[in-house]
Protein backbone atom coordinates (compact mmCIF):
# COMPACT_ATOMS: atom_id res chain seq x y z
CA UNK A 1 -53.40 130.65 15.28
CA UNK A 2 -54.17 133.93 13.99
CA UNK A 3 -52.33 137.80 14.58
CA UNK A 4 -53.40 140.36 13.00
CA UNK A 5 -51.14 142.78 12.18
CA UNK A 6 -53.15 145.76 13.83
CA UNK A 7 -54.73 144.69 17.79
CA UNK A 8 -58.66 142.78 17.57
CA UNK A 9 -60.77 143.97 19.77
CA UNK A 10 -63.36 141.45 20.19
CA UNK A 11 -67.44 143.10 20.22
CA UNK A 12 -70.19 141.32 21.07
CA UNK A 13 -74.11 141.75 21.44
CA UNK A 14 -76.47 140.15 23.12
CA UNK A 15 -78.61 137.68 21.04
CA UNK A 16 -82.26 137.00 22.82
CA UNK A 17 -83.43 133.81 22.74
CA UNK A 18 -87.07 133.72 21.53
CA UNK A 19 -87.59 129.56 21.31
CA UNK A 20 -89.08 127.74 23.78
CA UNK A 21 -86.81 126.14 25.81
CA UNK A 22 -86.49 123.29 28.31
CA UNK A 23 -84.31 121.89 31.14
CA UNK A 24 -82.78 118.32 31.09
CA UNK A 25 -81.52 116.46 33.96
CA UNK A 26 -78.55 114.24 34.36
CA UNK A 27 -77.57 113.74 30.40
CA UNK A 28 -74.77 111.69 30.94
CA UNK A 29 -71.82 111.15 27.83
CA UNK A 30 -69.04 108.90 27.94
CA UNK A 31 -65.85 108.35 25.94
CA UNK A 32 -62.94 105.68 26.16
CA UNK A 33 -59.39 107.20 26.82
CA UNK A 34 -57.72 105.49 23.95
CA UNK A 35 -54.82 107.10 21.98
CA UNK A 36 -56.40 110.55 22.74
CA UNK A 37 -55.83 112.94 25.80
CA UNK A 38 -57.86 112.50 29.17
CA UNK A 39 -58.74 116.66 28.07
CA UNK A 40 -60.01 115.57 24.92
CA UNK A 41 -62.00 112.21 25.94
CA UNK A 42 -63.85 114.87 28.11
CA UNK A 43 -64.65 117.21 25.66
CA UNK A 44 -65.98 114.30 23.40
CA UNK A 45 -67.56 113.22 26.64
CA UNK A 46 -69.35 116.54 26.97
CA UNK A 47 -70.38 116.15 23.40
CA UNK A 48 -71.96 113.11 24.05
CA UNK A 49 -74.05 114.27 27.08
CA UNK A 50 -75.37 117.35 24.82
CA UNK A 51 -76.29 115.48 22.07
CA UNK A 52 -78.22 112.90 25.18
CA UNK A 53 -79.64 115.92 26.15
CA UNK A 54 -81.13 116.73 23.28
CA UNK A 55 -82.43 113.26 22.72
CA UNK A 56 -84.40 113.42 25.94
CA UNK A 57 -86.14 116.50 25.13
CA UNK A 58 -87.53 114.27 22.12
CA UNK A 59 -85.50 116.10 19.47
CA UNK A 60 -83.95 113.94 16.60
CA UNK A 61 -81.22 113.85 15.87
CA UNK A 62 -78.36 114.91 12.69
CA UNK A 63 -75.12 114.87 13.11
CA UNK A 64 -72.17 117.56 11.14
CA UNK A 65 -69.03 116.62 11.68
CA UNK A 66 -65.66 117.61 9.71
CA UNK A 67 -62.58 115.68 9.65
CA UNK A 68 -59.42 116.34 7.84
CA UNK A 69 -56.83 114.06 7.20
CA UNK A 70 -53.81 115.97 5.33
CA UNK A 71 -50.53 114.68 4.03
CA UNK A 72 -47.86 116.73 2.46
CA UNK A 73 -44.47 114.72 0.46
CA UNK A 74 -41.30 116.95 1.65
CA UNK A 75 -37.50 116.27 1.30
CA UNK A 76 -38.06 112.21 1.29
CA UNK A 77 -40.76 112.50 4.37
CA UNK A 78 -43.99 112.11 4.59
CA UNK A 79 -45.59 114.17 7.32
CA UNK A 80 -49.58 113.31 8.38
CA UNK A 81 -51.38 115.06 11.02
CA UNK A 82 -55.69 114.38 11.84
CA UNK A 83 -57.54 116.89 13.40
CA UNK A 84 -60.88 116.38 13.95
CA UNK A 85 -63.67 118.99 14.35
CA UNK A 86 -67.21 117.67 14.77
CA UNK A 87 -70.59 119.57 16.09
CA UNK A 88 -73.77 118.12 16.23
CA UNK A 89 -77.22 119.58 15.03
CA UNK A 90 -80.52 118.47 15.54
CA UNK A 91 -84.06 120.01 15.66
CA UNK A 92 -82.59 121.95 18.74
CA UNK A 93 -79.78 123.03 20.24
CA UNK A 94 -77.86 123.44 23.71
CA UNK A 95 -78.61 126.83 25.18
CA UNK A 96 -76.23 126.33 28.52
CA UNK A 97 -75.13 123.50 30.77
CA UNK A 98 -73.86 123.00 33.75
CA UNK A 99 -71.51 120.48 34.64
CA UNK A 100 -72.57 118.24 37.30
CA UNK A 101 -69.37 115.58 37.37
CA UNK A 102 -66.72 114.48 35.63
CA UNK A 103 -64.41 111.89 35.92
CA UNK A 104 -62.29 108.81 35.10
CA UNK A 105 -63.55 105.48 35.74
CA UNK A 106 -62.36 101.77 34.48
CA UNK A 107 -65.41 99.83 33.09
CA UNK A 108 -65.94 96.06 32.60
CA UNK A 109 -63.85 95.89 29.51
CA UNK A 110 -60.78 97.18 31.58
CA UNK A 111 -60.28 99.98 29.55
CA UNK A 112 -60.61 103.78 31.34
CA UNK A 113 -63.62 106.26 30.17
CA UNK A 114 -64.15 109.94 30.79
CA UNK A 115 -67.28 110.50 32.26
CA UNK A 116 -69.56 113.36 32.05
CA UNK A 117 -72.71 113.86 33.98
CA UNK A 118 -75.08 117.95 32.63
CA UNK A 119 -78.01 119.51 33.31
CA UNK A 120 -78.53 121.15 30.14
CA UNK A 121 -81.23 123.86 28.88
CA UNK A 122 -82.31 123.06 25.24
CA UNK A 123 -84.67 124.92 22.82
CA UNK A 124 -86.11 122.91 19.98
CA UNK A 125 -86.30 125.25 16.70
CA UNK A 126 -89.17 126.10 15.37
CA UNK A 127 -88.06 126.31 11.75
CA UNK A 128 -86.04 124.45 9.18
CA UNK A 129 -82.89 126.18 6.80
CA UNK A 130 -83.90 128.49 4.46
CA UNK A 131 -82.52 126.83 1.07
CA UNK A 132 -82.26 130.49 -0.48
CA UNK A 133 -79.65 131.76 2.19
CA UNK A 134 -76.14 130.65 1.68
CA UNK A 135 -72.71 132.24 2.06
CA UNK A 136 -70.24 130.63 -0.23
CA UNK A 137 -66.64 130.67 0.47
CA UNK A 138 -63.24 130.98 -1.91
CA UNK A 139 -60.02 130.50 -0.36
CA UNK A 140 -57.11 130.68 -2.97
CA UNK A 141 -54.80 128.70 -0.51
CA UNK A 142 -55.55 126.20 2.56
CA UNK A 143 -51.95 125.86 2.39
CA UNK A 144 -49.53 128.75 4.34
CA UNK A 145 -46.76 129.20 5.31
CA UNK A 146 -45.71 129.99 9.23
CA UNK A 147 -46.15 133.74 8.89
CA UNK A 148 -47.98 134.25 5.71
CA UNK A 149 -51.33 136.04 5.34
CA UNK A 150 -54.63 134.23 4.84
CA UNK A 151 -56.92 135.96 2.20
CA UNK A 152 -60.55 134.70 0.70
CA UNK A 153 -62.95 136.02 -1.08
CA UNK A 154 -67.15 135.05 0.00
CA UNK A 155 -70.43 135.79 -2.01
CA UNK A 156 -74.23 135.56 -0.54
CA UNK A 157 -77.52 135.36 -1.60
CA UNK A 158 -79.16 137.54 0.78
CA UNK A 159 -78.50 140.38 2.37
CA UNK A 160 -76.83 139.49 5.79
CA UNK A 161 -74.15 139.63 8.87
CA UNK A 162 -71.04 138.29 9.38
CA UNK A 163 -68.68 136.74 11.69
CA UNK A 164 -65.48 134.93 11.48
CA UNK A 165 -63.72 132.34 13.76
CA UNK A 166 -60.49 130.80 13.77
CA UNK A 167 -59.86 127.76 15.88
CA UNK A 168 -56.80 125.75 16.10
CA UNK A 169 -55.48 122.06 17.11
CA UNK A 170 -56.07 123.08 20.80
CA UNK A 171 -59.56 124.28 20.44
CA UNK A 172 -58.51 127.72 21.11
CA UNK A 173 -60.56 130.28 19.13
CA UNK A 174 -60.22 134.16 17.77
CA UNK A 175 -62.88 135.58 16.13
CA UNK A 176 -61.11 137.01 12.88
CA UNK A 177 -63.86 138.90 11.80
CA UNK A 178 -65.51 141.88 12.48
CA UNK A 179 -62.81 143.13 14.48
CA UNK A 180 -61.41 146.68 15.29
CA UNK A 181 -60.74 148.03 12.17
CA UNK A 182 -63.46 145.91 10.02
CA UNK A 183 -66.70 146.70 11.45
CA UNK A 184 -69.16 146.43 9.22
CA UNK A 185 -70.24 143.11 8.90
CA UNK A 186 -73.42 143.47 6.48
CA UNK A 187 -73.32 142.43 3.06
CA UNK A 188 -75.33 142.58 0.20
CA UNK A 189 -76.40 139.64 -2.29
CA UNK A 190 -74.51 138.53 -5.45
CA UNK A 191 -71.67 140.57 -4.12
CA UNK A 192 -68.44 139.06 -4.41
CA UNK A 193 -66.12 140.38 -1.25
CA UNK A 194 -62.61 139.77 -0.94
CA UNK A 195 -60.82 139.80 2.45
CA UNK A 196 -58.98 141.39 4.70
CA UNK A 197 -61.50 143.89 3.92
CA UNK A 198 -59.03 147.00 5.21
CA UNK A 199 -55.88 147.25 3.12
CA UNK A 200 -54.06 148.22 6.11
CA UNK A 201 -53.93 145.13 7.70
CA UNK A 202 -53.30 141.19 6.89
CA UNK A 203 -54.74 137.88 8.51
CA UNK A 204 -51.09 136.66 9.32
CA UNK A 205 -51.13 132.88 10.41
CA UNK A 206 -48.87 131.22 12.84
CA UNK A 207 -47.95 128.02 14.59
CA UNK A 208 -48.07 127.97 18.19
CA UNK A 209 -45.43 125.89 18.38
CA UNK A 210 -43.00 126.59 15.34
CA UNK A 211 -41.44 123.07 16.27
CA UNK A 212 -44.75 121.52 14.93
CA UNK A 213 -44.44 120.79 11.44
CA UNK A 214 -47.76 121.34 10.17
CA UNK A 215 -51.10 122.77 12.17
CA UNK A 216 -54.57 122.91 11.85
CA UNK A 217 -57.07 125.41 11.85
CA UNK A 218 -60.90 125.44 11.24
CA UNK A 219 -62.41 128.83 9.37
CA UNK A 220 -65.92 128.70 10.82
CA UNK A 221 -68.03 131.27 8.45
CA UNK A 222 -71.23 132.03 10.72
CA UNK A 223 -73.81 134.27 8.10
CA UNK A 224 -77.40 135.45 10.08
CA UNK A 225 -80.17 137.26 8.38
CA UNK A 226 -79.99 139.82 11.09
CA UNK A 227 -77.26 141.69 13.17
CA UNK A 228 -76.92 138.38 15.77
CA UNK A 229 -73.08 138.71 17.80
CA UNK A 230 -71.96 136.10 20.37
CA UNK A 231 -71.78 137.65 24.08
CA UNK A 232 -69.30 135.57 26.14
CA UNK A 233 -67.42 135.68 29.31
CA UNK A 234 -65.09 133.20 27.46
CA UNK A 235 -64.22 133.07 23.75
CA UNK A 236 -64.02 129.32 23.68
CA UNK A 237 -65.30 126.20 20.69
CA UNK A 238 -68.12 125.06 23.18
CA UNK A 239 -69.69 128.86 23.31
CA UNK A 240 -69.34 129.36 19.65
CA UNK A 241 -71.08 126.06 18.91
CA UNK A 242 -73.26 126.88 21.57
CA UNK A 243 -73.90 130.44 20.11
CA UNK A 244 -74.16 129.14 16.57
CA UNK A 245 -77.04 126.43 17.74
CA UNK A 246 -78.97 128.45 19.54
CA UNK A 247 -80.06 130.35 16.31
CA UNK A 248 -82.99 128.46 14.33
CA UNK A 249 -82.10 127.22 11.05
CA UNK A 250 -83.84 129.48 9.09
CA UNK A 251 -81.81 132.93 10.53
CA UNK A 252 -78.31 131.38 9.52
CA UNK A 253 -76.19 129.47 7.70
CA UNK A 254 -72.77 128.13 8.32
CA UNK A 255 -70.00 127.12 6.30
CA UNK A 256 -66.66 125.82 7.41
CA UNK A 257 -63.20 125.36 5.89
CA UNK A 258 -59.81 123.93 6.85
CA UNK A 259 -56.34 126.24 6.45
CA UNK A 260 -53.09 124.04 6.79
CA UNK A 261 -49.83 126.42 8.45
CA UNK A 262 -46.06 124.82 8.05
């Protein structure tokens, strides 16, 4: 979880979607409720039925995921903690859904399953990732303390446009950058930036719960050739994924990185 020192206000633009895109019926996903959450066997559910979705419209398919599996010796005890963050990418992406059902059901091998039933618009891109467009990322430490301040440092090869999101164990997200007081989000190639870009203010991290002894978050580093910024009713993983995939390959790249809080 992130607080910045000074209050985020969150802007966002409208990003047009030029691609041709395509409605899908009934993509169903399933997922089997074991040693996981009913909330998150739906959202892997939901996952599922996107990446059917796109598999109906004809679009192959690659999958990203990133897990992270961190241990830490302390005081004679061993603490371990998995999170797992995964997105999918193919030759398209998922514009919007809608959800037609969900629910729990006990199938033939007696175990329970979230089920989820979309209709789904998808856009196939028209493009593939432009090799010669990266954002590279330095963080000094994944490791903080409850309380201390995140810093990190990025470099590009193109000129380009930033944004920064934070999301935690819960899937809850803040976009850490551009925010009130950092605003412009252009940079320049070969230019190695360092952040918080305002002296005034810090990236302080925090627990949600300060009785957990370690947490999660996932640094998602979003760079597009031109001034792209998500428009949302709700902030949330699926509508940054969402947003992210809905760009073609060529206008963006993406780089993400795991920060450990005690």
């Amino acid at each position: 979880m992130i607080r910045l020192l000074l209050i985020v206000i969150l802007l966002f633009n409208i990003y047009p979607l030029f691609s041709q895109i395509k409605t899908i019926y009934g993509a169903v996903g399933t997922c089997m409720i074991v040693n996981i959450t009913p909330e998150e066997a739906h959202r892997r559910a939901l996952e599922e039925a996107k990446r059917e979705a796109l598999k109906m419209a004809g679009i192959e398919e690659f999958v990203r995921s990133s897990d992270v599996l961190f241990s830490r010796v302390s005081k004679n005890e061993k603490y371990q903690k998995f999170v797992s963050f995964s997105s999918l990418e193919m030759r398209g992406g998922v514009v919007s859904y809608t959800l037609q059902s969900s629910t729990v059901e006990k199938m033939a091998d007696s175990n329970l399953y979230a089920i989820v039933k979309i209709n789904a618009k998808v856009k196939r891109y028209s493009t593939v990732p432009d090799a010669g467009f990266k954002i590279y990322v330095h963080i000094p430490s994944k490791s903080l303390k409850h309380g201390e301040h995140l810093n990190f440092d990025i470099e590009v090869t193109q000129k380009g446009y930033l944004t920064i999101f934070l999301i935690d164990e819960e899937y809850d997200v803040n976009q850490l950058f551009p925010n009130a007081y950092e605003t412009k989000n252009v940079f320049e190639a070969s230019k190695k930036v360092s952040f918080p870009l305002d002296p005034n203010i810090e990236y302080t991290l925090e627990k949600k719960n300060s009785q957990d002894k370690v947490e999660q978050n996932l640094l998602v580093f979003m760079y597009t050739k031109s001034d792209i910024n998500l428009r949302t009713d709700a902030l949330t993983y699926e509508s940054v994924l969402e947003w992210i995939y809905s760009i073609e390959p060529s206008e963006r790249s993406v780089s993400f990185d795991y920060i450990s809080i005690f």
